[in-house]
N, C-alpha and C. Protein backbone atom coordinates (compact mmCIF):
# COMPACT_ATOMS: atom_id res chain seq x y z
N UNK A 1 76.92 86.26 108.39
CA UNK A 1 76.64 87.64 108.05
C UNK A 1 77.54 88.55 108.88
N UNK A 2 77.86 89.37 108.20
CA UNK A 2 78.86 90.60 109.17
C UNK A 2 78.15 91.63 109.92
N UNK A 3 78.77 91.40 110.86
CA UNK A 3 78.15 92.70 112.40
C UNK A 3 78.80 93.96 111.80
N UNK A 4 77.86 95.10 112.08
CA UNK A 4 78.51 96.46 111.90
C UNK A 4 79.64 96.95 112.22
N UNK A 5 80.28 96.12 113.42
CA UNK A 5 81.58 96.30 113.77
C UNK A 5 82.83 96.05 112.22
N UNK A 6 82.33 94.80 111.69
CA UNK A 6 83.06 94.17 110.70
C UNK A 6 82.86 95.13 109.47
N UNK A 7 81.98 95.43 109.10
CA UNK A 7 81.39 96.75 108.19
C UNK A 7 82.25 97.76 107.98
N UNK A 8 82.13 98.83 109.38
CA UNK A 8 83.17 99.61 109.40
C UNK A 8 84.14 99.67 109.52
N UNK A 9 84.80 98.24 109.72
CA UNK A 9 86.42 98.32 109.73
C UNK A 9 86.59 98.20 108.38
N UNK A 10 85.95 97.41 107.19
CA UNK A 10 86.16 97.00 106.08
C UNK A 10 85.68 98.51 105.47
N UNK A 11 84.44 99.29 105.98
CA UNK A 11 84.63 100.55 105.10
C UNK A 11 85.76 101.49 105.37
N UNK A 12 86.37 101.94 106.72
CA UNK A 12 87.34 102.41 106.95
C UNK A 12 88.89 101.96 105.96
N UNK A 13 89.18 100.38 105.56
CA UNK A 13 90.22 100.03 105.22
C UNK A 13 89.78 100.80 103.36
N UNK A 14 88.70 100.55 102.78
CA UNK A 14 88.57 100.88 101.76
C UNK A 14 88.83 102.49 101.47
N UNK A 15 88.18 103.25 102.48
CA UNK A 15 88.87 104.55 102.51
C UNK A 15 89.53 105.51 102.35
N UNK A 16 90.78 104.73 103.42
CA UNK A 16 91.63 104.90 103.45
C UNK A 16 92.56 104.72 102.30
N UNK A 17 92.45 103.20 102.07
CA UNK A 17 92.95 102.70 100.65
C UNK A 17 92.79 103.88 99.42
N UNK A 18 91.71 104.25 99.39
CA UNK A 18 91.26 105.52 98.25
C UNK A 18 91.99 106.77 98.37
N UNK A 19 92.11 106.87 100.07
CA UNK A 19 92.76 108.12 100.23
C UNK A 19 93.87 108.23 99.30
N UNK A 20 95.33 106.98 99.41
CA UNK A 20 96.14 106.34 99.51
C UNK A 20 96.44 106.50 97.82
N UNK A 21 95.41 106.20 97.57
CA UNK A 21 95.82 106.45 95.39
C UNK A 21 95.43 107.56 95.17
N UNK A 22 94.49 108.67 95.78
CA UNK A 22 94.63 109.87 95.55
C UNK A 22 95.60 110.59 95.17
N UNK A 23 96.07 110.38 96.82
CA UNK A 23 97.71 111.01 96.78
C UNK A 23 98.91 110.55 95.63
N UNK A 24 98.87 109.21 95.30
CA UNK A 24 99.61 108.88 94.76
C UNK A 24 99.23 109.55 93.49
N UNK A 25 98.20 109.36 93.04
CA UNK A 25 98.56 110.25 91.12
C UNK A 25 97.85 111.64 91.15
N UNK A 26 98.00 111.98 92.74
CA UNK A 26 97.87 113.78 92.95
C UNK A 26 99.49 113.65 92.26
N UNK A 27 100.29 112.86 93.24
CA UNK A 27 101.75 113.30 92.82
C UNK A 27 102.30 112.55 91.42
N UNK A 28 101.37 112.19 91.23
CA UNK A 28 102.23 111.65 89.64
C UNK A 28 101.65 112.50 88.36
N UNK A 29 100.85 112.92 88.74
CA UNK A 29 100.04 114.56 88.09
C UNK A 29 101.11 115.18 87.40
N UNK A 30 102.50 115.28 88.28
CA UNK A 30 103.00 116.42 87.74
C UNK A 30 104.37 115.50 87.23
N UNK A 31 105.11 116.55 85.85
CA UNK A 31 105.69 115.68 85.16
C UNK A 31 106.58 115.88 85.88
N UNK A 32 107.45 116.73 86.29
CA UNK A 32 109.39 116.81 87.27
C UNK A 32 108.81 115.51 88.32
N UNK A 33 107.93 115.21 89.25
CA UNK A 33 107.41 113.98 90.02
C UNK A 33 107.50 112.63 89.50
N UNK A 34 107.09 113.21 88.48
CA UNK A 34 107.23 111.36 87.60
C UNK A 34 108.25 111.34 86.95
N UNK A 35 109.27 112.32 87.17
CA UNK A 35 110.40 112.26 86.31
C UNK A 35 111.33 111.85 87.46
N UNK A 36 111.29 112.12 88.83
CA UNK A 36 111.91 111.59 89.70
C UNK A 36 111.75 109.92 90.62
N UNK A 37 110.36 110.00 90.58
CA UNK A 37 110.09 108.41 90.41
C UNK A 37 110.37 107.38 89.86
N UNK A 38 110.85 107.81 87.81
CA UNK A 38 111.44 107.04 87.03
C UNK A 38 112.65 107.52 87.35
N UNK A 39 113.46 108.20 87.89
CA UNK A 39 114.95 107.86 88.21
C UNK A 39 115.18 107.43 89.37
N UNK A 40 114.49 106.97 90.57
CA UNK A 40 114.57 106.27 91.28
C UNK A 40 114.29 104.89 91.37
N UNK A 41 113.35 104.38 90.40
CA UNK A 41 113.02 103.03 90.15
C UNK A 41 114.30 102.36 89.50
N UNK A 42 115.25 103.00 89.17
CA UNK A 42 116.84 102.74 88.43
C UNK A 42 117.50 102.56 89.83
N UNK A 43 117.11 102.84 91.32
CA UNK A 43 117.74 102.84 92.43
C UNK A 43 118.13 104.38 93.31
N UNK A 44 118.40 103.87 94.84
CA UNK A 44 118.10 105.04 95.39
C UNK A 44 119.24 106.42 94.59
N UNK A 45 118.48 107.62 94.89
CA UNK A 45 119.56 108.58 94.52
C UNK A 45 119.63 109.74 96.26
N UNK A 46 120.86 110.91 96.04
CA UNK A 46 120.58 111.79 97.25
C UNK A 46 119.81 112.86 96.46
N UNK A 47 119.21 113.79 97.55
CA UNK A 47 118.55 114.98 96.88
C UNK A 47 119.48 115.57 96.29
N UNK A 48 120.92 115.45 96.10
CA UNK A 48 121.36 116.23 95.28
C UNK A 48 122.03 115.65 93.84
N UNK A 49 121.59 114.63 93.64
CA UNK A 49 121.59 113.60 92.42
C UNK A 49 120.34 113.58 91.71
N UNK A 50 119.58 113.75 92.32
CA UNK A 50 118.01 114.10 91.75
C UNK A 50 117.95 115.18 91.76
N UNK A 51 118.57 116.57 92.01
CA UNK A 51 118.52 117.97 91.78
C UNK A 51 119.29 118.40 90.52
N UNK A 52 119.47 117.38 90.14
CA UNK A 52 121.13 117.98 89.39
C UNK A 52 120.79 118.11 87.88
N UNK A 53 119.49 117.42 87.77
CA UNK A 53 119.49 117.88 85.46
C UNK A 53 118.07 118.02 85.73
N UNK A 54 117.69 119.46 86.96
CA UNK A 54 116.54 119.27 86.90
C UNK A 54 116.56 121.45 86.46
N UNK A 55 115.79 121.58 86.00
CA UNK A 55 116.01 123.24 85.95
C UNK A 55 115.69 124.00 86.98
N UNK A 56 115.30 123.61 88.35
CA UNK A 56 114.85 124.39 89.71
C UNK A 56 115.39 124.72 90.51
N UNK A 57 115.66 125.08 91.50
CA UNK A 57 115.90 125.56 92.71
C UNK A 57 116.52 124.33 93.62
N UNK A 58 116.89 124.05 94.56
CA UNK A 58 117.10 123.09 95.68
C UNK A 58 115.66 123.18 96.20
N UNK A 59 115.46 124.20 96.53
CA UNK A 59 114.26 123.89 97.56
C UNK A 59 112.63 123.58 96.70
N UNK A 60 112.71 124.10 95.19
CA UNK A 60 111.56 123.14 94.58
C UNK A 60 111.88 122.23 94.71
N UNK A 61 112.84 121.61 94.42
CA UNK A 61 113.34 119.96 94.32
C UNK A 61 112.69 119.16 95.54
N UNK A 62 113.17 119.65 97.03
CA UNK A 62 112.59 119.41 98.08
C UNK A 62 111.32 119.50 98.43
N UNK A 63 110.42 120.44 97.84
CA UNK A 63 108.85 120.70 97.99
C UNK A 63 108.43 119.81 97.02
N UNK A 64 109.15 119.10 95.67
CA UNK A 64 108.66 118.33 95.02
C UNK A 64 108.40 116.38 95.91
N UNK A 65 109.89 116.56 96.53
CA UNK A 65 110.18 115.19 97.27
C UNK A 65 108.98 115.06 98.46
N UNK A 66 108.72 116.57 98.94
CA UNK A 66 107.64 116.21 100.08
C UNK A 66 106.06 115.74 99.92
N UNK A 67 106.02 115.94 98.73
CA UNK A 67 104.72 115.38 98.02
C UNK A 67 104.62 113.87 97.51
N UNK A 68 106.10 113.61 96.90
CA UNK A 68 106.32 111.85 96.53
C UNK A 68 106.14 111.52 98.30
N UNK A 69 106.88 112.06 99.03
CA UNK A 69 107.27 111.14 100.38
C UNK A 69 105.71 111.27 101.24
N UNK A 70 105.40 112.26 100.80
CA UNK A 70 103.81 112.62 101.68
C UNK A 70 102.44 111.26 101.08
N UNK A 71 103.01 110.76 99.32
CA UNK A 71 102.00 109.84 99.37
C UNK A 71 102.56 108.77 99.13
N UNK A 72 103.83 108.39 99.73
CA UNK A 72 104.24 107.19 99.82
C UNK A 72 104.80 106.70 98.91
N UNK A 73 105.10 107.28 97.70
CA UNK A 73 105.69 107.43 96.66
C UNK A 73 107.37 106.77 96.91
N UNK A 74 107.55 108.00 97.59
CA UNK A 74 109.05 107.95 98.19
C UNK A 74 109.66 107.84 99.70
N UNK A 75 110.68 107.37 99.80
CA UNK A 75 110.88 107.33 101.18
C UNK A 75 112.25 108.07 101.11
N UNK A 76 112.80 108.11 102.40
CA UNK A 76 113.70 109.33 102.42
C UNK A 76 114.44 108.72 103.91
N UNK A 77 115.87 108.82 103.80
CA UNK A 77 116.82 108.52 104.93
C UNK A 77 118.21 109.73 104.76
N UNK A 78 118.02 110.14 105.93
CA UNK A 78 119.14 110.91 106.56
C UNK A 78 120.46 110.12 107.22
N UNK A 79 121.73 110.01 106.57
CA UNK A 79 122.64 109.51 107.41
C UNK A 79 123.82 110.65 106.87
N UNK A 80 124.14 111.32 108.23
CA UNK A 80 124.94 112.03 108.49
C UNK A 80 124.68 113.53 107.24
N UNK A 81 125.38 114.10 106.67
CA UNK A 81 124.59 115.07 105.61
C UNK A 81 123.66 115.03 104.34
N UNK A 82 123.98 113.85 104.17
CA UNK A 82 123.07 113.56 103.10
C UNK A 82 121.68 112.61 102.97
N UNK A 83 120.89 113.03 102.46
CA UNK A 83 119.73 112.62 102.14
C UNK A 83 119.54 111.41 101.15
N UNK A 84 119.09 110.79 101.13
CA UNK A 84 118.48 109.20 100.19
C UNK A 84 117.44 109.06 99.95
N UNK A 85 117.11 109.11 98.64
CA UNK A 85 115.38 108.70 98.52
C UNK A 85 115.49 107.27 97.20
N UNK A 86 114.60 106.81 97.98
CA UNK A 86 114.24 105.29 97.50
C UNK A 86 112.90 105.43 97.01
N UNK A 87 112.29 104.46 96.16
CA UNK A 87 110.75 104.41 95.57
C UNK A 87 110.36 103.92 96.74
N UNK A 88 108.81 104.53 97.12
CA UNK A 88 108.13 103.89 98.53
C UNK A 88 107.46 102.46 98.05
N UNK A 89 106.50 102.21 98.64
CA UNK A 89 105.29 101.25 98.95
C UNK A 89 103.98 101.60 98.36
N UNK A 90 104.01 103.06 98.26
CA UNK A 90 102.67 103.31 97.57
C UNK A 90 102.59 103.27 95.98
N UNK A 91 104.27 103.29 95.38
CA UNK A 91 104.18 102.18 93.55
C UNK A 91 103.42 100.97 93.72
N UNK A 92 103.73 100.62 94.59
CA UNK A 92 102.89 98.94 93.96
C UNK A 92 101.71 98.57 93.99
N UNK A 93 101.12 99.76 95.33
CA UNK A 93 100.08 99.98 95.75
C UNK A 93 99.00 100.31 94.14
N UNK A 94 99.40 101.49 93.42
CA UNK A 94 98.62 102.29 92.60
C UNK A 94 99.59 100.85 91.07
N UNK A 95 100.28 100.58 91.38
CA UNK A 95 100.31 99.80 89.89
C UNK A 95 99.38 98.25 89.98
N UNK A 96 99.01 97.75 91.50
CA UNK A 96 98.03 96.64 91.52
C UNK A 96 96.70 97.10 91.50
N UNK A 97 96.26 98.36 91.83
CA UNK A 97 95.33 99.15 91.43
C UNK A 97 95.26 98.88 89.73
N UNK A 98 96.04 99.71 89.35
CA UNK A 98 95.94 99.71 87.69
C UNK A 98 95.56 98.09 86.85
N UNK A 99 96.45 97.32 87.52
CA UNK A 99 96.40 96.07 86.95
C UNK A 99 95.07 95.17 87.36
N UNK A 100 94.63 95.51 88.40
CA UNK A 100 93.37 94.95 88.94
C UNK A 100 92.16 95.64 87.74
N UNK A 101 92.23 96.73 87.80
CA UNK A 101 91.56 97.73 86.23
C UNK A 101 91.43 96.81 85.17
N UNK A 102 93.06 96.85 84.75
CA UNK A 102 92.51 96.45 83.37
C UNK A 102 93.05 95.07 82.89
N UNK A 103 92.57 93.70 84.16
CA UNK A 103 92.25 92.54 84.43
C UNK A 103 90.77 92.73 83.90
N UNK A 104 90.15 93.41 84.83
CA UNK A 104 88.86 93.83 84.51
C UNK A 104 88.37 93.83 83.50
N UNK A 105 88.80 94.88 82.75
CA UNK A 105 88.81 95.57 81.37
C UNK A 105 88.59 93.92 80.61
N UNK A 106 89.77 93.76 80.70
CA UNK A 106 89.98 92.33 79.56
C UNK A 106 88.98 91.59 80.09
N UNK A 107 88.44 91.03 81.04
CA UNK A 107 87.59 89.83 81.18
C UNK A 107 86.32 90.39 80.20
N UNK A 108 86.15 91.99 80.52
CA UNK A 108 84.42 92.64 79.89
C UNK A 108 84.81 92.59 78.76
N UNK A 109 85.84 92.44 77.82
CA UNK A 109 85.89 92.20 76.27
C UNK A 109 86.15 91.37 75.63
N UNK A 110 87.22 90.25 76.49
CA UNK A 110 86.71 88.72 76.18
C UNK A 110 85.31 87.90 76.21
N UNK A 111 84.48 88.74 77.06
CA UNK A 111 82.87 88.39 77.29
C UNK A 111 82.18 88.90 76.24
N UNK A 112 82.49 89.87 75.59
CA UNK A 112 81.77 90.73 74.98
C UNK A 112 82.41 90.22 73.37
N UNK A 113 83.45 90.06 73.07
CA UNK A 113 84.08 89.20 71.50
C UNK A 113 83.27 87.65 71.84
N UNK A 114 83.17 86.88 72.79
CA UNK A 114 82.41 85.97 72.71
C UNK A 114 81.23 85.96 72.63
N UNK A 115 80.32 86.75 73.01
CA UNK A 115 79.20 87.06 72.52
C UNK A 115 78.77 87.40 71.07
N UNK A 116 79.40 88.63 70.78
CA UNK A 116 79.72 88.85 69.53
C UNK A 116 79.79 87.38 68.26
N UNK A 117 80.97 86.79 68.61
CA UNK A 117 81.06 85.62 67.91
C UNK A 117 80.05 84.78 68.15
N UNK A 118 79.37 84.68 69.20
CA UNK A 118 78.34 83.31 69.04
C UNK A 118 76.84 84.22 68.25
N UNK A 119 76.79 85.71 68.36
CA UNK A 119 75.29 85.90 67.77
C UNK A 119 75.69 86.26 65.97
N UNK A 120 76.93 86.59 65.95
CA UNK A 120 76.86 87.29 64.68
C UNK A 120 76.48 86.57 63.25
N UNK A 121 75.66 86.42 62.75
CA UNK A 121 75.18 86.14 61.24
C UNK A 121 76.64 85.80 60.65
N UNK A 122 76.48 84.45 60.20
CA UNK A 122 77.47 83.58 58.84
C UNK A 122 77.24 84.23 58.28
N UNK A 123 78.87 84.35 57.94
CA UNK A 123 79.26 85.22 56.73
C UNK A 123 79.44 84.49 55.39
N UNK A 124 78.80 84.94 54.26
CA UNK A 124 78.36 84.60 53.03
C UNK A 124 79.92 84.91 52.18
N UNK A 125 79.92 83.84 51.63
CA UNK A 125 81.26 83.65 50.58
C UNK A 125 80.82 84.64 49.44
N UNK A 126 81.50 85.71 48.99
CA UNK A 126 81.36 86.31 47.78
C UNK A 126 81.92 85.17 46.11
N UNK A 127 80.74 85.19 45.55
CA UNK A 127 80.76 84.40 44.33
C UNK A 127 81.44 85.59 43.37
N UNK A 128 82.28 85.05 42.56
CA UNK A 128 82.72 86.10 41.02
C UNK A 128 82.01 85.80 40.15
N UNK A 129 81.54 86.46 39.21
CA UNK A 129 81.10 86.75 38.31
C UNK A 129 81.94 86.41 36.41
């Protein structure tokens, strides 16, 4: 049996974890966000390769990146003037989320078509006339 010690570390990790996909489809909420996520999953770009067929400002562009990079979305490296952003750790995070879902999903409707099939009333051959 688990000591309360073990409890709250396991409620703390769950938490957190929740916090963690919040953020992530706080920032996938918005479409220019998920429009920069899918051009980074093609590989890293600089902020000014991801600014460039977008209709905003530089500095929306940047208030957009601080929200991917704030939920882990994106990561971000400075070498010498230019900036790099790569897809983070928190994609795989919220897509094993998703897939853990609708694993789920499918087991409750493979249970539920088998049921179905074992109660449902034989079906009667229509005779012609």
């Amino acid at each position: 049996m688990l000591d309360i010690f073990a409890l709250v570390v396991i409620l703390k990790r769950v938490l957190n974890h929740s916090d963690t996909l919040d953020h992530v489809f706080h920032a996938l909420a918005d479409p220019t966000r998920r429009g920069i996520v899918e051009r980074l999953s093609r590989g890293p770009a600089s902020v000014s390769e991801l600014a460039a067929p977008l209709d905003m400002t530089m500095s929306a562009v940047v208030q957009h990146l601080a929200v991917l990079e704030g939920s882990g979305l994106v990561t971000t490296e400075k070498v010498g003037r230019v900036r790099t952003c790569r897809v983070g750790p928190a994609l795989q995070l919220a897509e094993r989320w998703i897939t853990e879902r609708r694993e789920t999903w499918e087991r409750r409707l493979d249970r539920l078509g088998d049921y179905l099939a074992e109660t449902a009333p034989p079906v009667r051959k229509k005779t012609k006339r």
